[in-house]
Protein backbone atom coordinates (compact mmCIF):
# COMPACT_ATOMS: atom_id res chain seq x y z
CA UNK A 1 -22.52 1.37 1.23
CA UNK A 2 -22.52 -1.44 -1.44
CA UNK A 3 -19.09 0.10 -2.90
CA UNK A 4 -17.31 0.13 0.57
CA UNK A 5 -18.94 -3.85 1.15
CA UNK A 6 -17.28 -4.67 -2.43
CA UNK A 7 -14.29 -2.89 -1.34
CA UNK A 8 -13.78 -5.29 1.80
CA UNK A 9 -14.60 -8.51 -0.08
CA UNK A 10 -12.08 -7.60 -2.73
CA UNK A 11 -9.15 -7.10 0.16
CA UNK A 12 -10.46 -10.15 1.63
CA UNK A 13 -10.23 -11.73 -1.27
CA UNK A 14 -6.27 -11.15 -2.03
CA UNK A 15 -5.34 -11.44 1.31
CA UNK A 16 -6.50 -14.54 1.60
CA UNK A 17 -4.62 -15.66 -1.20
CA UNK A 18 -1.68 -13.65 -0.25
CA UNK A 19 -1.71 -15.80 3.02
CA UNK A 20 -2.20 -19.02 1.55
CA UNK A 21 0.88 -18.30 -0.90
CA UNK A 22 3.18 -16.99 1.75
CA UNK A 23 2.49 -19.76 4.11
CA UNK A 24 2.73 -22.45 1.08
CA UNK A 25 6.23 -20.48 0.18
CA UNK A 26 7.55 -20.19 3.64
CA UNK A 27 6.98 -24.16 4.11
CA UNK A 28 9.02 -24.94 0.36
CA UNK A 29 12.07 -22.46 1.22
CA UNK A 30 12.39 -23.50 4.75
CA UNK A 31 12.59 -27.00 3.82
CA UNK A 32 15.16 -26.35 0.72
CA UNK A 33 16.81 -24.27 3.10
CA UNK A 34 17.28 -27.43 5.24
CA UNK A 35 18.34 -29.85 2.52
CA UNK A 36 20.98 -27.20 0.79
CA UNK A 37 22.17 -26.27 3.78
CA UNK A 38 21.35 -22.74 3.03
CA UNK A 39 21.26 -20.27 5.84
CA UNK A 40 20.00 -17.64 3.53
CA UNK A 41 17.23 -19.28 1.69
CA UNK A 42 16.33 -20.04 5.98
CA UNK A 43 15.85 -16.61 6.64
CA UNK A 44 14.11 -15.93 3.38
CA UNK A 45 11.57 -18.45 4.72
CA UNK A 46 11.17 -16.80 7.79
CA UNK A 47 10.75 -13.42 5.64
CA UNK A 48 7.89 -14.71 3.71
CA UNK A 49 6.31 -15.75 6.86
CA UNK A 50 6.47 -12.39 8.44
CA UNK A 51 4.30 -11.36 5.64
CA UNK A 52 1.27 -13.62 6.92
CA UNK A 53 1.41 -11.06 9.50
CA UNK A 54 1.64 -8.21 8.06
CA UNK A 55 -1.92 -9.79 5.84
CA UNK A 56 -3.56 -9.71 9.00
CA UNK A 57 -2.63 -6.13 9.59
CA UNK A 58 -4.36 -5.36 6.07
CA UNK A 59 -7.66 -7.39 7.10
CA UNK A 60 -7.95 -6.02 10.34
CA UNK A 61 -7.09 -2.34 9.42
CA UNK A 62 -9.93 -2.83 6.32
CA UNK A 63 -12.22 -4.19 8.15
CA UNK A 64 -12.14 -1.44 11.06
CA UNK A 65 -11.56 1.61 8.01
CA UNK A 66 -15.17 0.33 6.50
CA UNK A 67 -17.51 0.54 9.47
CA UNK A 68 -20.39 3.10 9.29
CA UNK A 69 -19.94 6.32 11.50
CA UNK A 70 -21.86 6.58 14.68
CA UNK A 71 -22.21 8.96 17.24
CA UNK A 72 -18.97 9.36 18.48
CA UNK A 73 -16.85 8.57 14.88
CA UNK A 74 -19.66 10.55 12.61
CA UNK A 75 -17.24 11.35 9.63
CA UNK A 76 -16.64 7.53 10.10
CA UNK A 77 -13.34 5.25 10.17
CA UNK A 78 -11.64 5.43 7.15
CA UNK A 79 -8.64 6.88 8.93
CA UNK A 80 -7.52 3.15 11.06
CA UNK A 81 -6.45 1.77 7.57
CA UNK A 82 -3.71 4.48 7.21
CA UNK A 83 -2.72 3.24 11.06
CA UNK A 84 -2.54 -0.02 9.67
CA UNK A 85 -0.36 1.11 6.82
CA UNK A 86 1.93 2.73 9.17
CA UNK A 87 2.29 -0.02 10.95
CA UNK A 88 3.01 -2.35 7.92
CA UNK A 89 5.82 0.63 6.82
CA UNK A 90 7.17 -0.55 10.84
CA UNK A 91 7.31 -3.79 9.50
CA UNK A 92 9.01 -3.15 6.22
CA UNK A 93 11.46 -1.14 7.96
CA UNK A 94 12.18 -4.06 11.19
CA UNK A 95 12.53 -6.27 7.80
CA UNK A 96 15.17 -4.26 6.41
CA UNK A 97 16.84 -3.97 9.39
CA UNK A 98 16.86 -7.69 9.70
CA UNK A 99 18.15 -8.19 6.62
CA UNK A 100 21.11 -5.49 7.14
CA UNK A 101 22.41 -7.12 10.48
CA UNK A 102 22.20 -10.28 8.77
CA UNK A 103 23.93 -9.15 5.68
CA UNK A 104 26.68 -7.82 8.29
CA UNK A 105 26.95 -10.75 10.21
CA UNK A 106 27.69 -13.01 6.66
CA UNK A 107 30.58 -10.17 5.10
CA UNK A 108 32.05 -10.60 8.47
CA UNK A 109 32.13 -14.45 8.00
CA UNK A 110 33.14 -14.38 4.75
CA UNK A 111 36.07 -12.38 6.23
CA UNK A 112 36.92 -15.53 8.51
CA UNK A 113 36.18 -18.21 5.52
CA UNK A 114 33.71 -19.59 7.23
CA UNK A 115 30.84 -19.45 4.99
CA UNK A 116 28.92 -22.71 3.90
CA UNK A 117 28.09 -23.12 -0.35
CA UNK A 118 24.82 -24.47 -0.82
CA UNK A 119 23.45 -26.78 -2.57
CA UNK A 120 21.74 -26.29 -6.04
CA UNK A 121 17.99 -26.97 -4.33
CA UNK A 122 18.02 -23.53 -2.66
CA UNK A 123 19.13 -21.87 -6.33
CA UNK A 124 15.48 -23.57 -7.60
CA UNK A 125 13.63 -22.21 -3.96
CA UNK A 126 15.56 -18.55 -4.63
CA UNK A 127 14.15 -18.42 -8.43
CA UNK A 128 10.80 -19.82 -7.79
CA UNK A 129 10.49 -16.84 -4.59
CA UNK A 130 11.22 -14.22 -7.10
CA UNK A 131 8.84 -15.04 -9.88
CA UNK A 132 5.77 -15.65 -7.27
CA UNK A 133 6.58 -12.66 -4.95
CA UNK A 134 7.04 -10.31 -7.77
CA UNK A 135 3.67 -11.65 -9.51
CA UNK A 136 1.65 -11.29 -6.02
CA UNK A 137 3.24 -7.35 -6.14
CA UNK A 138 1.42 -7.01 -9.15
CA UNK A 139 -1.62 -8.73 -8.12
CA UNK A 140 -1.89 -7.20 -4.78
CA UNK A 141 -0.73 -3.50 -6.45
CA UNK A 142 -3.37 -3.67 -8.92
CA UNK A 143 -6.36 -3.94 -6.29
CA UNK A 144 -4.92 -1.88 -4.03
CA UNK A 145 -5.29 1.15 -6.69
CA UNK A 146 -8.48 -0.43 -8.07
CA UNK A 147 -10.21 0.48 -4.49
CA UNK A 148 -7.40 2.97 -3.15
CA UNK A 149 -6.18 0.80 -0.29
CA UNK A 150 -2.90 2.09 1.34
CA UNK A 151 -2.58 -0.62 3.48
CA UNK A 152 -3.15 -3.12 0.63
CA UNK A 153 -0.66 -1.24 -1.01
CA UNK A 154 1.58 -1.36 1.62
CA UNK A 155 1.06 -5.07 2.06
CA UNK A 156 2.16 -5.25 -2.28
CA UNK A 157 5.46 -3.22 -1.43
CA UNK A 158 5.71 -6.21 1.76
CA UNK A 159 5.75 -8.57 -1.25
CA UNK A 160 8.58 -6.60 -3.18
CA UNK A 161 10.77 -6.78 -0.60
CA UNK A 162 10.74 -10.24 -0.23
CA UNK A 163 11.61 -11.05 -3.64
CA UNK A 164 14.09 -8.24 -3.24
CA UNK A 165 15.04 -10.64 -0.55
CA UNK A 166 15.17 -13.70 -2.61
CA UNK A 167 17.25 -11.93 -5.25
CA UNK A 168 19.84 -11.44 -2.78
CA UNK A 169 19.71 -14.93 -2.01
CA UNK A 170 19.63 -16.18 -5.59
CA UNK A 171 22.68 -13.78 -5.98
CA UNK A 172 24.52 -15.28 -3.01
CA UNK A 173 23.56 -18.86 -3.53
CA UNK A 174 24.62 -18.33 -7.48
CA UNK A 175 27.69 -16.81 -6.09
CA UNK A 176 29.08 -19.06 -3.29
CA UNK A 177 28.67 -21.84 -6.30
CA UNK A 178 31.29 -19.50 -7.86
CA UNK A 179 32.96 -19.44 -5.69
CA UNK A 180 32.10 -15.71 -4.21
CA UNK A 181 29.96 -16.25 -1.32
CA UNK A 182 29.98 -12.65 -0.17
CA UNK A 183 28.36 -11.89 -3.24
CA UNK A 184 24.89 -12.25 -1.15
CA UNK A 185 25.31 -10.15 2.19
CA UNK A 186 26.35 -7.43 -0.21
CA UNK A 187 23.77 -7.93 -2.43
CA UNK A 188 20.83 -7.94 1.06
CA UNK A 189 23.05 -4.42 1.56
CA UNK A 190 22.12 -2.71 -1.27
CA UNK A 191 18.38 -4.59 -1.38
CA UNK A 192 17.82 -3.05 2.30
CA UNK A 193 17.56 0.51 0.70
CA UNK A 194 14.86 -0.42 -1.27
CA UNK A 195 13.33 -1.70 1.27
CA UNK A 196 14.00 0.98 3.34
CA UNK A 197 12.37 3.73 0.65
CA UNK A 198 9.41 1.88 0.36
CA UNK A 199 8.91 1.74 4.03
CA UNK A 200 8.96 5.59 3.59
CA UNK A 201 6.96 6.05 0.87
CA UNK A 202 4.17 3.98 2.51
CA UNK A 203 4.39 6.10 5.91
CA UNK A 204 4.26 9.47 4.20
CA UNK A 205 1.45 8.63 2.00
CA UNK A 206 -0.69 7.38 4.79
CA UNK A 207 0.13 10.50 7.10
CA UNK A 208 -0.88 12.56 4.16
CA UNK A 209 -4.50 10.93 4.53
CA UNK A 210 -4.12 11.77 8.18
CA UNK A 211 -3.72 15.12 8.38
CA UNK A 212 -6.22 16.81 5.65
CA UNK A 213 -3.72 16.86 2.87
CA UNK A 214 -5.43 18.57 -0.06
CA UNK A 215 -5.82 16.45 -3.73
CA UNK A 216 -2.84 17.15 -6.37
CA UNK A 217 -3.97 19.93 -8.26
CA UNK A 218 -4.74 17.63 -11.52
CA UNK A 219 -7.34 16.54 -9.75
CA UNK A 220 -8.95 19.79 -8.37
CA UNK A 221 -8.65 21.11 -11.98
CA UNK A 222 -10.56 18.19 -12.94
CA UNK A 223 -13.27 18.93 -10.16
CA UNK A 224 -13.84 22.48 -11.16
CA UNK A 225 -14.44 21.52 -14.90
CA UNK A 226 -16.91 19.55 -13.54
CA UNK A 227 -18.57 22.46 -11.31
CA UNK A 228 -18.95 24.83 -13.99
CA UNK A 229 -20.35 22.37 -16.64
CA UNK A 230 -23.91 22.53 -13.96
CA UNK A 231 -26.29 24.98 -15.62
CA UNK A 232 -26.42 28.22 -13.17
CA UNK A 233 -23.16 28.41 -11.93
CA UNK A 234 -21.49 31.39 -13.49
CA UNK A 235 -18.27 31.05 -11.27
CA UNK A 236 -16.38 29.59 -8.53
CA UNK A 237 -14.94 31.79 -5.22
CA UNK A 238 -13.21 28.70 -3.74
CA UNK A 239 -12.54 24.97 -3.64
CA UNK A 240 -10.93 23.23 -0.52
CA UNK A 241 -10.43 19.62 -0.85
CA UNK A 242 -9.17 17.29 2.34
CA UNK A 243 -7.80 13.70 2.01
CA UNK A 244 -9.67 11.69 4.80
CA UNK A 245 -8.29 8.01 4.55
CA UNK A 246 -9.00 6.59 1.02
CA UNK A 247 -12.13 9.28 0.80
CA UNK A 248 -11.96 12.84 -0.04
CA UNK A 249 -14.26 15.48 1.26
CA UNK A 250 -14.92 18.69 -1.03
CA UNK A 251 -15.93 22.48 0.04
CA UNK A 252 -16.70 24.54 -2.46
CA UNK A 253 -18.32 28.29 -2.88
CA UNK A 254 -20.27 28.74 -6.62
CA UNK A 255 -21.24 32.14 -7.61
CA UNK A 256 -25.24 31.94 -8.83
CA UNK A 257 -27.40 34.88 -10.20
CA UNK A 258 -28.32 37.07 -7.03
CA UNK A 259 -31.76 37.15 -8.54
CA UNK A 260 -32.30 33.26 -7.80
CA UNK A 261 -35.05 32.11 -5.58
CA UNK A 262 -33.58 30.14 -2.68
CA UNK A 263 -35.08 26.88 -4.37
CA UNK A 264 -33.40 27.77 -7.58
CA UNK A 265 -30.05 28.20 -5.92
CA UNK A 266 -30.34 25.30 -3.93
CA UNK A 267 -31.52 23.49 -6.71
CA UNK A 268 -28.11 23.99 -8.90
CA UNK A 269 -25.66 23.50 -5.20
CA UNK A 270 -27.48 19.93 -5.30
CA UNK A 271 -26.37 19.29 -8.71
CA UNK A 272 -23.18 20.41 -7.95
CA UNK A 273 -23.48 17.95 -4.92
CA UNK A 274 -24.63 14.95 -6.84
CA UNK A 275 -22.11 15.44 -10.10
CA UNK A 276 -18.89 15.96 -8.09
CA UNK A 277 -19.98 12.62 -5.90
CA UNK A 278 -20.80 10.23 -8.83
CA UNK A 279 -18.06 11.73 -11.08
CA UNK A 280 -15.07 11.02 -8.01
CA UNK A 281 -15.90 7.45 -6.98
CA UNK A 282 -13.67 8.85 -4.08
CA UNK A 283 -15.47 11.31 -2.51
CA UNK A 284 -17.06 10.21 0.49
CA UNK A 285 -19.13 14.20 1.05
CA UNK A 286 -19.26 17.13 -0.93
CA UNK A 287 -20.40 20.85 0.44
CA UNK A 288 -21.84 23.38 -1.52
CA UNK A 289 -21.56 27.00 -0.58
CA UNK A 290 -23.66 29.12 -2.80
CA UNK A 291 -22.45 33.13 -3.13
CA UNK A 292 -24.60 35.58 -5.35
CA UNK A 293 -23.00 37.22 -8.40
């Protein structure tokens, strides 16, 4: 209970400051968008706004995942927070769609000769996107493994693409001062396949959580070393394991001297029990099957 309520105030806690950044961001490029005359550094604006958004999605989504069960959810919620990252892959994947049809729309400008050259304002707003988008990846990233959040890691990969984004600008901003302003819908071309594989990334891992993947084997290894260092278990018949959200529920069957008094045996399928749980900080329930040997 007090992990999951630490859990929440640490997503609240980025996100907040994810929002206040993006909004703070959105308001500088629009506006050097304005004064360059930069129709590129405009839409990078609205970009980063789209990411408030896609915040919300996070808050809401971790905010519904960390309710306690009741009677008609009794294996409890953790599941709407790998909705919530599926929607945010939705919104990664509209984004790089956006950006595509834009990109499109500028080679086929460039074609006519009709594209503008900015000024050197949106060059500053471009380089200034990429070095605070790419740190609030890293930020965001390193909470979201800290308490296994797929949408809060799906809301970090929001914040790579847009400085994917603002490279493309910075490329096309650099190179219409060249004198090659087609430089930068080629450049949101090749950036949209990022995009587009994170999108993917983020959807598979949160269906995985949805449909009782089992852990990678590293880490089932890692749970039976743990079984068989409890005194009185002399084997192990099976171990299923289920990914349930960010939680992971265990089954496992421990072979125990036949001769065991039903305390006894229960005694060592608790330990089991209370080792696998504080050992995984992930595992929300543990089941212990006890077979005689």
């Amino acid at each position: 209970m007090q992990k999951s309520e630490s859990n929440k105030k640490t997503a609240y806690k980025v996100s907040l400051l994810t929002i206040f950044v993006n909004v703070a961001l959105s308001v500088f490029k629009f506006i050097a968008g304005i004064f360059a005359k930069s129709g590129a550094m405009i839409s990078d604006a609205i970009h980063s706004a789209s990411d408030v958004f896609s915040t919300f999605i996070v808050m809401i989504g971790i905010k519904a995942a960390n309710k306690q069960a009741d009677d008609k959810h009794q294996y409890g919620h953790e599941r709407i927070e790998c909705v919530a990252a599926i929607l945010l892959a939705v919104v990664l994947l509209i984004t790089g769609v956006g950006i595509a049809i834009d990109g499109v729309n500028k080679i086929m400008q460039g074609f006519d000769g009709t594209l503008a050259v900015p000024g050197v304002l949106a060059l500053i707003a471009a380089v200034v996107s990429i070095m605070v988008k790419e740190g609030m990846f890293w930020y965001t990233k390193h909470f979201a493994k800290k308490i296994n959040s797929g949408a809060m890691m799906a809301d970090a990969w929001h914040h790579r693409s847009d400085a994917l984004s603002s490279i493309g600008s910075l490329i096309g901003v650099g190179g219409a001062m060249l004198g090659l302003p087609i430089l930068d819908p080629v450049a949101s071309l090749v950036i949209c396949i990022f995009i587009f594989k994170a999108a993917i990334d983020i959807a598979k891992d949160a269906l995985d959580k949805m449909i009782d993947t089992a852990c990678d084997q590293e880490e089932v290894e890692q749970m039976k070393k743990v079984i068989l260092s409890v005194d009185g278990v002399l084997g192990i018949d099976d171990v299923k394991t289920r990914l349930f959200g960010d939680k992971v529920y265990i089954d496992v069957e421990i072979c125990c001297d036949g001769n065991l008094s039903l305390y006894d045996a229960h005694d060592v399928a608790e330990k089991v029990h209370d080792l696998l749980e504080k050992t995984f900080d992930n595992v929300k329930h543990c089941n212990v099957h006890v077979n005689p040997k």
